[in-house]
C-alpha atoms as a PDB file:
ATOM      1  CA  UNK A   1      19.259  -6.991  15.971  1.00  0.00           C
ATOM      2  CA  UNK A   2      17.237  -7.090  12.834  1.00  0.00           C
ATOM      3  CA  UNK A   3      17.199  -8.568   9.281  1.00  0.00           C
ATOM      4  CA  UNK A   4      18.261  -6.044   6.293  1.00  0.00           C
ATOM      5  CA  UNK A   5      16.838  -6.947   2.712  1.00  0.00           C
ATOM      6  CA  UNK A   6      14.533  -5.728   0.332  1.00  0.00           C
ATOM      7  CA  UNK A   7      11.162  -7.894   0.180  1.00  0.00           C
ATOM      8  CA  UNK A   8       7.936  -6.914  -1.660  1.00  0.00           C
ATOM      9  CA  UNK A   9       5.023  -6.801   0.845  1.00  0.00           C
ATOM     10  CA  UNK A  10       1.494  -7.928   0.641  1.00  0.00           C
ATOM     11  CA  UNK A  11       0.619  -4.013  -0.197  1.00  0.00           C
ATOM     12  CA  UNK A  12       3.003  -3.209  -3.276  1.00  0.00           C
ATOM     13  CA  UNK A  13       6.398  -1.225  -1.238  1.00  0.00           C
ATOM     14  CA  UNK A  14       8.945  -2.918  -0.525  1.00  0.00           C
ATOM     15  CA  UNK A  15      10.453  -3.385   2.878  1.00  0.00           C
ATOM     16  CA  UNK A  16      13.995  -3.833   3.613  1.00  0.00           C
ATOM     17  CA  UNK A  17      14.077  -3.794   7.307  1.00  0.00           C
ATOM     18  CA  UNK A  18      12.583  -6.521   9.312  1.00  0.00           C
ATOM     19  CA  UNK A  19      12.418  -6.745  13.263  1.00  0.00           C
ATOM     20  CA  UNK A  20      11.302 -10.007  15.658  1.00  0.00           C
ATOM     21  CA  UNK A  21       8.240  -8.500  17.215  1.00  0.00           C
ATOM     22  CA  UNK A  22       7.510 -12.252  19.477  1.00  0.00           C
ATOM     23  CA  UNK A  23       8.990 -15.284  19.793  1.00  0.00           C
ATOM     24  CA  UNK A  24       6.258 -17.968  21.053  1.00  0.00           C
ATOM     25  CA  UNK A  25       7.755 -21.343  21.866  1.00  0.00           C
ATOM     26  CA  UNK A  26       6.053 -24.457  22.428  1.00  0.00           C
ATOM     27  CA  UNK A  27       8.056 -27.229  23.964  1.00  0.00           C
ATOM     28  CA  UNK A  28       5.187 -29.773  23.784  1.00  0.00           C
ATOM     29  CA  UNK A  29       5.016 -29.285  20.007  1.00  0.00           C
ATOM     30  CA  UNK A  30       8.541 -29.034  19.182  1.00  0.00           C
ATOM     31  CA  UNK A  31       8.247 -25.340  17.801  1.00  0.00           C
ATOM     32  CA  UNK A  32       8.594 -21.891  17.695  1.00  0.00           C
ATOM     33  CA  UNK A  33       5.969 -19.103  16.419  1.00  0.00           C
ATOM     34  CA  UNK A  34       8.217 -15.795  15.410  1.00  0.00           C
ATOM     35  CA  UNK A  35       6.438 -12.750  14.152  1.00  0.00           C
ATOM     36  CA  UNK A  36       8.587 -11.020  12.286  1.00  0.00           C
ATOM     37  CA  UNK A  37       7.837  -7.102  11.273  1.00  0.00           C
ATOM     38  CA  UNK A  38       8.790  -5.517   8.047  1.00  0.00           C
ATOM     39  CA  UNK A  39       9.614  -1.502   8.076  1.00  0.00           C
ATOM     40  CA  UNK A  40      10.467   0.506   5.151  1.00  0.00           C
ATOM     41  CA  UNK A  41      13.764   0.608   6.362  1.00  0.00           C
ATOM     42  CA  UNK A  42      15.336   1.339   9.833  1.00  0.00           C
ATOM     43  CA  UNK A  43      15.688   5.135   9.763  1.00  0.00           C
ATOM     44  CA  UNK A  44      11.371   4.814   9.141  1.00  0.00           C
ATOM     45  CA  UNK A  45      10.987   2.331  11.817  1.00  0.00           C
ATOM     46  CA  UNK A  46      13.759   4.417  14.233  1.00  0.00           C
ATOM     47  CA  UNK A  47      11.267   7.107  13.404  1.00  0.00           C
ATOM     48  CA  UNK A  48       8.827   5.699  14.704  1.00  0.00           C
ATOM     49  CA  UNK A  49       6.484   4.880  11.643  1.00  0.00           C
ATOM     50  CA  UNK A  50       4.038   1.770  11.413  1.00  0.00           C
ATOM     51  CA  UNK A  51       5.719  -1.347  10.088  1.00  0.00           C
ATOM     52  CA  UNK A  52       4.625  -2.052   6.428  1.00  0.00           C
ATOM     53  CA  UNK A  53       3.601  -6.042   7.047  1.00  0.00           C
ATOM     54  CA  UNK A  54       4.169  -8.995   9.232  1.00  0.00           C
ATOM     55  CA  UNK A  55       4.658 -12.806   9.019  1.00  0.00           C
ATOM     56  CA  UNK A  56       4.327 -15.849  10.931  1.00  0.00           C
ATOM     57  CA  UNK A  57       7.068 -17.800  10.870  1.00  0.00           C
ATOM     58  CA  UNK A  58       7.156 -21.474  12.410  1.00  0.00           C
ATOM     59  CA  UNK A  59      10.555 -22.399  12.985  1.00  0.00           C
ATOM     60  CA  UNK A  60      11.645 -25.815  15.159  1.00  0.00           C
ATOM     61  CA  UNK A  61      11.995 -24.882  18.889  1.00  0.00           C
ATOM     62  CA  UNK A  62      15.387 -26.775  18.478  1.00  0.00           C
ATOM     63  CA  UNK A  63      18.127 -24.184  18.882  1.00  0.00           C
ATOM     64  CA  UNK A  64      16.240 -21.763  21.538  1.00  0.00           C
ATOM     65  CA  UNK A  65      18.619 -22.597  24.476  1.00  0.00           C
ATOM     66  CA  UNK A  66      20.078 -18.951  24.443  1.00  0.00           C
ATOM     67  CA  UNK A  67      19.283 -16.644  26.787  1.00  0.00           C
ATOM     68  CA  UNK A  68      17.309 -14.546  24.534  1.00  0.00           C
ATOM     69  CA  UNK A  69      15.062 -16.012  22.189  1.00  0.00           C
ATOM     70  CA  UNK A  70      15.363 -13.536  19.634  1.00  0.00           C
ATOM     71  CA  UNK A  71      18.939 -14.202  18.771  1.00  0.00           C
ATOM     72  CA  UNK A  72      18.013 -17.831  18.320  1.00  0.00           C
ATOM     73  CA  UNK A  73      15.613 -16.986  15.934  1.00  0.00           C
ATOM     74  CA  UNK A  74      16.806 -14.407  13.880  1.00  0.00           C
ATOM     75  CA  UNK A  75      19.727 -17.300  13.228  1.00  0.00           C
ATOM     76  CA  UNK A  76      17.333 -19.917  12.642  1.00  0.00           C
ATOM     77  CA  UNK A  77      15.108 -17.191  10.147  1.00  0.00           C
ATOM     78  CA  UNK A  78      18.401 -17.067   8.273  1.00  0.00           C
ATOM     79  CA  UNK A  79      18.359 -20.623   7.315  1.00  0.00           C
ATOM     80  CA  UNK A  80      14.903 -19.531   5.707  1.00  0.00           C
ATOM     81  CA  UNK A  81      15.030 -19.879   1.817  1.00  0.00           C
ATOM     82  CA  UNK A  82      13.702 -15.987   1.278  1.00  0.00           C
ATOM     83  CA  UNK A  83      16.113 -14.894   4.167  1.00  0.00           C
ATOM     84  CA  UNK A  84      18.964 -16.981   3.368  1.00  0.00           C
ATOM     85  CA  UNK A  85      21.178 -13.680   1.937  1.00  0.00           C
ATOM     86  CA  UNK A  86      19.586 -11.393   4.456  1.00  0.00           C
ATOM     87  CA  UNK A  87      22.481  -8.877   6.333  1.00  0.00           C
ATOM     88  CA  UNK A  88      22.633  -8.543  10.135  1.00  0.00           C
ATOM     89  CA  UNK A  89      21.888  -5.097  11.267  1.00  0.00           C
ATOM     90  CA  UNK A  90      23.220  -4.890  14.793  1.00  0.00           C
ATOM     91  CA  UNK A  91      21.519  -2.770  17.160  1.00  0.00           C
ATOM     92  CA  UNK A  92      23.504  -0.847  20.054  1.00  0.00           C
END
C-alpha cells in the first residue's frame, strides 16, 4: 500500500507517491514513530530510483492491533491534516 498525492518537498519537486519505510512503536510511551518516504511517483520508485524526501511522523500507538503495522498506520496517516485527501494506491 502507499499514499498517492502531490506534496512539495524540502528540495523544490514535488512528490506524489509516498511509501511507510518503518513503523517504530513504543508501548511505554503510548506512540508510534512512522517514516514515511516520498517518490516522484510510483512508476520512479517501481523503477527503482531514490525517494525524493522523508518524514517522521508520530502518530498514537492506539490503533496498531493489526497484524501488520503498516496498514494501521497508513490509516492513522490519513487522519493527518496534509494527508487527509490522500488516495490509496493498493499494491498486489
Amino acid at each position: 500500500m502507499a499514499l498517492k498525492k502531490i506534496l512539495p518537498t524540502r528540495f523544490g519537486h514535488d512528490a506524489e507517491y509516498h511509501k511507510v519505510e518503518s513503523v517504530h512503536l513504543n508501548f511505554v510511551e503510548n506512540f508510534a514513530e512512522v517514516i514515511l518516504l516520498s517518490f516522484e511517483n510510483k512508476k520512479t520508485r517501481d523503477a527503482g530510483y531514490r525517494y525524493l524526501d522523508s518524514r517522521r511522523i508520530l502518530l498514537k500507538a492506539i490503533g496498531f492491533n493489526d497484524d501488520d503495522p503498516r496498514k494501521a498506520a497508513y490509516k492513522l496517516i490519513k487522519k493527518q491534516e496534509l494527508f487527509t485527501d490522500s488516495e490509496d494506491v493498493i499494491e498486489h
